[in-house]
N, C-alpha and C. Protein backbone atom coordinates (compact mmCIF):
# COMPACT_ATOMS: atom_id res chain seq x y z
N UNK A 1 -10.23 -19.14 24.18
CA UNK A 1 -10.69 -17.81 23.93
C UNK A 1 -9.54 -16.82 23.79
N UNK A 2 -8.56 -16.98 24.48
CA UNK A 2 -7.65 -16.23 24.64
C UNK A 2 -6.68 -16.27 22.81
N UNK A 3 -6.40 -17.73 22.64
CA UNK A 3 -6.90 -17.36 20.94
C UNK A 3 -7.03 -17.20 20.32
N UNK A 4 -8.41 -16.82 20.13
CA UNK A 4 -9.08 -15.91 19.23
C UNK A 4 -9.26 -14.47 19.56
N UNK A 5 -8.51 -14.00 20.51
CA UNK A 5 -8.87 -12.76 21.15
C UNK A 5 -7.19 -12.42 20.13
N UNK A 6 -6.17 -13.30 20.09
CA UNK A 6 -5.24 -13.10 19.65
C UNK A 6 -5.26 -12.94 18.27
N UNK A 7 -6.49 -13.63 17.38
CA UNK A 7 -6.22 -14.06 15.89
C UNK A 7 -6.46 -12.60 15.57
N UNK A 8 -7.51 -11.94 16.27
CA UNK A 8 -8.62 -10.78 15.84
C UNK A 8 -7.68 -9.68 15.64
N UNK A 9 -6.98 -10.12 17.23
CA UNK A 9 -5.55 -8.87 17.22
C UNK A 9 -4.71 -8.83 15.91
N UNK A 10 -4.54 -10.26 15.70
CA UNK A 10 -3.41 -10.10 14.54
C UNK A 10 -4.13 -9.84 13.24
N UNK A 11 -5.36 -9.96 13.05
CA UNK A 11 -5.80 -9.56 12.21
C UNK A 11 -6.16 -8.39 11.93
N UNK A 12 -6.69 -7.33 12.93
CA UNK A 12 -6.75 -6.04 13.13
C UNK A 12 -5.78 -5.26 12.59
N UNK A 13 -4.33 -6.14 12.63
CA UNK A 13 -3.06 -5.33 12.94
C UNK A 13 -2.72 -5.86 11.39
N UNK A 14 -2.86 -7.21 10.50
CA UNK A 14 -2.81 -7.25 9.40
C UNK A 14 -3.50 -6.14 8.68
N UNK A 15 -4.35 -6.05 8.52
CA UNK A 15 -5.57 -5.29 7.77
C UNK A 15 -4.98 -3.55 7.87
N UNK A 16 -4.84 -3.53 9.26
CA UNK A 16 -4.00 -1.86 9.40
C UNK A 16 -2.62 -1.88 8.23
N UNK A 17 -2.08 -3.09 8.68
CA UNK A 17 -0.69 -3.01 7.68
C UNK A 17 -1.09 -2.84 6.16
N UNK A 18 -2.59 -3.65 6.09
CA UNK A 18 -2.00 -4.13 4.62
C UNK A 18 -2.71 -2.30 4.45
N UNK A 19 -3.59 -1.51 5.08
CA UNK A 19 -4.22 -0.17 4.63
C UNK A 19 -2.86 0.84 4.76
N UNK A 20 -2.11 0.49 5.30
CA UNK A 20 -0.95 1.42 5.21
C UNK A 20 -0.53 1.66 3.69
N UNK A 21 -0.12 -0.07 3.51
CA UNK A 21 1.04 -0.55 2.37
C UNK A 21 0.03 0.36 1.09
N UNK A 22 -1.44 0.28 1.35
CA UNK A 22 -2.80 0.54 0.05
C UNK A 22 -2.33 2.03 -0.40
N UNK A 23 -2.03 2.73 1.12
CA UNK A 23 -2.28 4.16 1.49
C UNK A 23 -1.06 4.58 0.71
N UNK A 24 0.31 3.88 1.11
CA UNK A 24 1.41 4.22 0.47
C UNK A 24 1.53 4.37 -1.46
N UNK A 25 0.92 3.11 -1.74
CA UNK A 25 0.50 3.01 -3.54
C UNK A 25 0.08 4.00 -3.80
N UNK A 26 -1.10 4.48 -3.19
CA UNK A 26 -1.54 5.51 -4.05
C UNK A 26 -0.90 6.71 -4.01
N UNK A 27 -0.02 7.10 -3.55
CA UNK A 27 0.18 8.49 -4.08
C UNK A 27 1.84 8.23 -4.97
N UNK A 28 1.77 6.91 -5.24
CA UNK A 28 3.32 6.43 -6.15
C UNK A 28 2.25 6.32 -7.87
N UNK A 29 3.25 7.32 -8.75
CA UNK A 29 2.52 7.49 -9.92
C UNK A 29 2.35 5.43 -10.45
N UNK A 30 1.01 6.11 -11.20
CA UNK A 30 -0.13 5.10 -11.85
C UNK A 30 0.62 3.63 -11.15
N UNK A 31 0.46 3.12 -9.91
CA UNK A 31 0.07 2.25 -9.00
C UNK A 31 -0.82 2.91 -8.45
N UNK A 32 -1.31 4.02 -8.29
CA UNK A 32 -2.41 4.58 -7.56
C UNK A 32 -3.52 3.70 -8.12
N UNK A 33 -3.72 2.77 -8.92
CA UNK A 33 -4.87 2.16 -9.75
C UNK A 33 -4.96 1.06 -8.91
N UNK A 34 -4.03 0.43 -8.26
CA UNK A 34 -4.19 -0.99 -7.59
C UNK A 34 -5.34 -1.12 -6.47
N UNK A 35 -4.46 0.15 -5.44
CA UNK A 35 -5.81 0.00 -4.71
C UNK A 35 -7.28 0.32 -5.08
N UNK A 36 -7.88 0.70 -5.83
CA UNK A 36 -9.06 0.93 -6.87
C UNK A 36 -9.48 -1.07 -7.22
N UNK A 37 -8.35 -2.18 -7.21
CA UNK A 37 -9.12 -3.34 -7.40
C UNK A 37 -9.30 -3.94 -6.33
N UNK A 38 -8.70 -3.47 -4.69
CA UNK A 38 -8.69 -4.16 -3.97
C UNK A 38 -10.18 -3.86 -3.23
N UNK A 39 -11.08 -4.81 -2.89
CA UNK A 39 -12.67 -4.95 -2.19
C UNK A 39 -12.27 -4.38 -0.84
N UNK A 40 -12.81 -3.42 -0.56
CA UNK A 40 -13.29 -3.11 1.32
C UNK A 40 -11.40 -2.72 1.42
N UNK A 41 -10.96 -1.60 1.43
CA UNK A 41 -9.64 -1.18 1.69
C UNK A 41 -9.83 -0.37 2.66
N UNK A 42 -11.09 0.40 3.33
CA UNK A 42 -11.24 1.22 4.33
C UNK A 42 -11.16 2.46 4.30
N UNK A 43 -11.92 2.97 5.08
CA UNK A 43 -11.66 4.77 4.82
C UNK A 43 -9.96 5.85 4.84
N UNK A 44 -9.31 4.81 5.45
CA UNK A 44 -7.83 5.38 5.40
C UNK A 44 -7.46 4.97 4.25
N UNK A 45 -7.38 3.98 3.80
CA UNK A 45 -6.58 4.08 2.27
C UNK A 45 -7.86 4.54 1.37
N UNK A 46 -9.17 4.70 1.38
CA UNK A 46 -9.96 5.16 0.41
C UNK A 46 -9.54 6.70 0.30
N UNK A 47 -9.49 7.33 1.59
CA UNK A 47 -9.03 9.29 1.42
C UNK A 47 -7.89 9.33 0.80
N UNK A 48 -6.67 8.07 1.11
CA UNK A 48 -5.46 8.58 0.35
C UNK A 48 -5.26 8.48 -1.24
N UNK A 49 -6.53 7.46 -1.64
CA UNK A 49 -6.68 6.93 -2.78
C UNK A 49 -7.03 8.03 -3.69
N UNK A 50 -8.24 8.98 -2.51
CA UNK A 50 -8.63 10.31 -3.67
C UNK A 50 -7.71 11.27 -4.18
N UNK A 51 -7.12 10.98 -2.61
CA UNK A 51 -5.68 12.18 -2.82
C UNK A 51 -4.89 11.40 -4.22
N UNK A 52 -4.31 10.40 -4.05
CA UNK A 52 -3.77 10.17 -5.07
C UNK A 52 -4.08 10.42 -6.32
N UNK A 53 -5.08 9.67 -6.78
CA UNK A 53 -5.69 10.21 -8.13
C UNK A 53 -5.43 11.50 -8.63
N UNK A 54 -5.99 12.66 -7.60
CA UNK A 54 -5.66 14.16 -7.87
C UNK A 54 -4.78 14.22 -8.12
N UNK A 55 -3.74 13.63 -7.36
CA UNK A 55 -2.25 14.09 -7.66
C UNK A 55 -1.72 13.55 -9.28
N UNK A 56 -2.29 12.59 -9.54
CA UNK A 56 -1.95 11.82 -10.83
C UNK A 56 -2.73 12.75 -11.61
N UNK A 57 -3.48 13.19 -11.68
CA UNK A 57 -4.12 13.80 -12.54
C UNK A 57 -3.35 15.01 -13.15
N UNK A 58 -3.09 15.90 -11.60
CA UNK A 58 -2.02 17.25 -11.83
C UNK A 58 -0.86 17.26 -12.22
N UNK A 59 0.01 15.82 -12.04
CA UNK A 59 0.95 15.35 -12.48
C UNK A 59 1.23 15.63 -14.23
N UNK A 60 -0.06 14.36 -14.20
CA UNK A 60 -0.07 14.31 -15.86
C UNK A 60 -0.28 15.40 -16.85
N UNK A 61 -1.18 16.29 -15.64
CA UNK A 61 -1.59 18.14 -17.03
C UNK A 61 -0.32 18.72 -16.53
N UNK A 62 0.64 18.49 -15.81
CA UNK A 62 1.61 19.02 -15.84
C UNK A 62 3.01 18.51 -16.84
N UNK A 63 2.70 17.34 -17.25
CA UNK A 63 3.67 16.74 -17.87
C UNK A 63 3.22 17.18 -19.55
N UNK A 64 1.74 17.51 -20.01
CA UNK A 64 1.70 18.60 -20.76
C UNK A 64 1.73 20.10 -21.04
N UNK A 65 2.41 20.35 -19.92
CA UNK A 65 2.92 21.77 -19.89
C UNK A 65 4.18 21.96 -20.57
N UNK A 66 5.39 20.21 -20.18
CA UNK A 66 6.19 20.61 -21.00
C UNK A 66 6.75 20.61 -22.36
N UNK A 67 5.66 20.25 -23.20
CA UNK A 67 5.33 20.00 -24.84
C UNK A 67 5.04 21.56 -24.61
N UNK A 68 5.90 22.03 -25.41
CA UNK A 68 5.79 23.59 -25.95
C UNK A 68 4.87 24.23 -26.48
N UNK A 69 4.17 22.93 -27.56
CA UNK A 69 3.11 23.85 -28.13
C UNK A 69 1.74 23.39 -27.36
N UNK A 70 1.35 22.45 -26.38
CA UNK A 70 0.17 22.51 -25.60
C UNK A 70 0.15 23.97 -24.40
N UNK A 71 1.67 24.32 -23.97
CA UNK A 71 1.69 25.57 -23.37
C UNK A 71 1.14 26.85 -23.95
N UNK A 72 1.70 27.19 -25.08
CA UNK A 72 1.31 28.38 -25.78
C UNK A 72 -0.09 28.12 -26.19
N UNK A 73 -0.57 27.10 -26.57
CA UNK A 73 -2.48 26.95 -26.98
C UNK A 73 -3.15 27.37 -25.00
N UNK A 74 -2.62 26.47 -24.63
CA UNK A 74 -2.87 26.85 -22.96
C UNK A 74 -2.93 28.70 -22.41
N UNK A 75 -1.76 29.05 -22.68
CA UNK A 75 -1.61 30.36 -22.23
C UNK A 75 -2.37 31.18 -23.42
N UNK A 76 -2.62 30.77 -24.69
CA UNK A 76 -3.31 31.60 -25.96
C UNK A 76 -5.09 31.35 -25.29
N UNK A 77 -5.53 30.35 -24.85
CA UNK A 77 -6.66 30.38 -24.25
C UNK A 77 -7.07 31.36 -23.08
N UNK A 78 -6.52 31.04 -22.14
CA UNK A 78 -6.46 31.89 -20.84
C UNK A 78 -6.56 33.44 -21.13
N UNK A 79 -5.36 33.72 -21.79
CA UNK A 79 -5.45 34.92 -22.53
C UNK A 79 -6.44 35.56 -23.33
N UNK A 80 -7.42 34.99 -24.39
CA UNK A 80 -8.31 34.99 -24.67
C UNK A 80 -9.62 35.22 -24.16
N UNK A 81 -9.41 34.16 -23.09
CA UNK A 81 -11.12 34.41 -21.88
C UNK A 81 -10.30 35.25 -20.96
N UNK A 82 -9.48 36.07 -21.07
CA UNK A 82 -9.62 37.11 -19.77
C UNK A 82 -9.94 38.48 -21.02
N UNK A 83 -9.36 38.59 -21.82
CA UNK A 83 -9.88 39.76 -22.44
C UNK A 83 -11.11 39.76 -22.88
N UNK A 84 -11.24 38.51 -23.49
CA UNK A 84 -13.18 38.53 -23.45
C UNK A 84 -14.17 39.05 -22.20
N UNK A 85 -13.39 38.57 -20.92
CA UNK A 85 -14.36 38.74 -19.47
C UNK A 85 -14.17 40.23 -19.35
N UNK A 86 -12.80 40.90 -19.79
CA UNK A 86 -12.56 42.25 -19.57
C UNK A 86 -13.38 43.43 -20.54
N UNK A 87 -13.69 42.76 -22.20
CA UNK A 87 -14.54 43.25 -22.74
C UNK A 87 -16.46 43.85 -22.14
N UNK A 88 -16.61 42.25 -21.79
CA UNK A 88 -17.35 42.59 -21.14
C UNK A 88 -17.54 42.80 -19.44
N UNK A 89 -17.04 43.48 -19.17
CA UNK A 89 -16.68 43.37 -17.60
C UNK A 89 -16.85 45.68 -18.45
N UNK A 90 -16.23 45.66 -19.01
CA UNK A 90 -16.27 46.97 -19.86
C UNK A 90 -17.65 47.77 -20.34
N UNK A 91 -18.33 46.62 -20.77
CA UNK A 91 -19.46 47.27 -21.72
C UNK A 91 -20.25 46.97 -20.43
N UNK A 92 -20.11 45.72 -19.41
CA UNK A 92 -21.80 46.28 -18.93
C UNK A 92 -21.14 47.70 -17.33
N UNK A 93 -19.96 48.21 -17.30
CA UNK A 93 -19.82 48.86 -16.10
C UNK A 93 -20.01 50.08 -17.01
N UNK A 94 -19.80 50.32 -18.76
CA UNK A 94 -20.49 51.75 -19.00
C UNK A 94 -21.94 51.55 -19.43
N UNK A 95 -22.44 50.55 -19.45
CA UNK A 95 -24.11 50.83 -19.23
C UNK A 95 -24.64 50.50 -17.48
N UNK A 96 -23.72 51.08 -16.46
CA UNK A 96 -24.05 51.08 -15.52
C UNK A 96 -25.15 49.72 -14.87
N UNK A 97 -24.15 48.91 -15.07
CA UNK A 97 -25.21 47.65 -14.91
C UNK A 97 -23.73 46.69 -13.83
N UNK A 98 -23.90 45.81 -12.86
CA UNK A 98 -23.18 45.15 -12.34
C UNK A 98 -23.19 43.72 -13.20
N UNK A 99 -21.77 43.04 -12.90
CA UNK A 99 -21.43 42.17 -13.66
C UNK A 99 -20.51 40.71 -12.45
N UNK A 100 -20.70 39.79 -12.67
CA UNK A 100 -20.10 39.27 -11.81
C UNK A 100 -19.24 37.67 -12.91
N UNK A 101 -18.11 37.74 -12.96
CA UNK A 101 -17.42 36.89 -13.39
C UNK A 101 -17.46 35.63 -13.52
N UNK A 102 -17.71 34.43 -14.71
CA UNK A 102 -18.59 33.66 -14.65
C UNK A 102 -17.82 32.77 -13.63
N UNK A 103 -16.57 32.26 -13.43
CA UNK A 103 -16.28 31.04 -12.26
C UNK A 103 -16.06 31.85 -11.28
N UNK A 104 -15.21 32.93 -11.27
CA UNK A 104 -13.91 33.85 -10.59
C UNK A 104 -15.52 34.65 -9.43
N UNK A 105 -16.17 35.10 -9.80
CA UNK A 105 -17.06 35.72 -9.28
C UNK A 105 -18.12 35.70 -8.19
N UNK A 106 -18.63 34.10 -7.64
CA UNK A 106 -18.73 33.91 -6.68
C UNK A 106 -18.43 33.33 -5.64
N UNK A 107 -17.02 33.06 -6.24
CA UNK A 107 -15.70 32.84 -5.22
C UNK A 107 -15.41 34.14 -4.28
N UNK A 108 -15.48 35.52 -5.70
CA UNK A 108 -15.22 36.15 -4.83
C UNK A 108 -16.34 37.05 -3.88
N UNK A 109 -17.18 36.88 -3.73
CA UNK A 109 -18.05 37.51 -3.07
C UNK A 109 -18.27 36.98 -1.64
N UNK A 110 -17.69 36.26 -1.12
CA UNK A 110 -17.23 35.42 0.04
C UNK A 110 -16.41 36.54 0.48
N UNK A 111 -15.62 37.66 0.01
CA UNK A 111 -14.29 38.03 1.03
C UNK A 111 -14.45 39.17 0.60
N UNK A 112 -14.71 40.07 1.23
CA UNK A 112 -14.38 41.44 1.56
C UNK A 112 -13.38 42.29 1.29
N UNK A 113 -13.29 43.32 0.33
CA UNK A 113 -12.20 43.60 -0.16
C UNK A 113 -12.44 45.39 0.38
């Protein structure tokens, strides 16, 4: 008995290792995909797994920031939907009517200004 009281241990303590080694992959660019094939990796390497992804994701729209012309279409957009929201953010405060911003807007109604 004594054992198998030992195998469980070392297996406990495998399984921790190998969720470390899982935990570590994912946030190392696109190996974050490996742990995604491995069956039953556990809730510690599954949270780091999400984290990772995100991070690969922000990575990558950041690595089209530095192509020049996806920036300027980027910043020509943004630019665009704020003067549009400001147009109308305009016309309905002189027909005395309230207006609330379509994403930006009930974010902010949470905080007190």
């Amino acid at each position: 008995m004594i054992m198998e009281s030992n195998n469980k241990n070392n297996q406990r303590t495998q399984v921790d290792e190998e969720g470390k080694l899982l935990a570590v992959l994912c946030y190392i660019p696109f190996l974050c995909f490996i742990p995604l094939f491995k069956p039953n990796i556990g809730t510690f390497a599954n949270q780091h797994l999400k984290q990772g992804l995100i991070l690969l994701v922000v990575e990558i729209i950041a690595l089209f920031f530095l192509i020049d012309i996806f920036s300027k279409i980027f910043w020509t957009i943004i630019f665009i939907f704020c003067l549009a929201i400001a147009c109308v953010g305009i016309a309905t405060a002189l027909s005395g009517k309230e207006f609330k911003v379509p994403v930006i807007g009930s974010y902010l109604e949470k905080y007190d200004l």
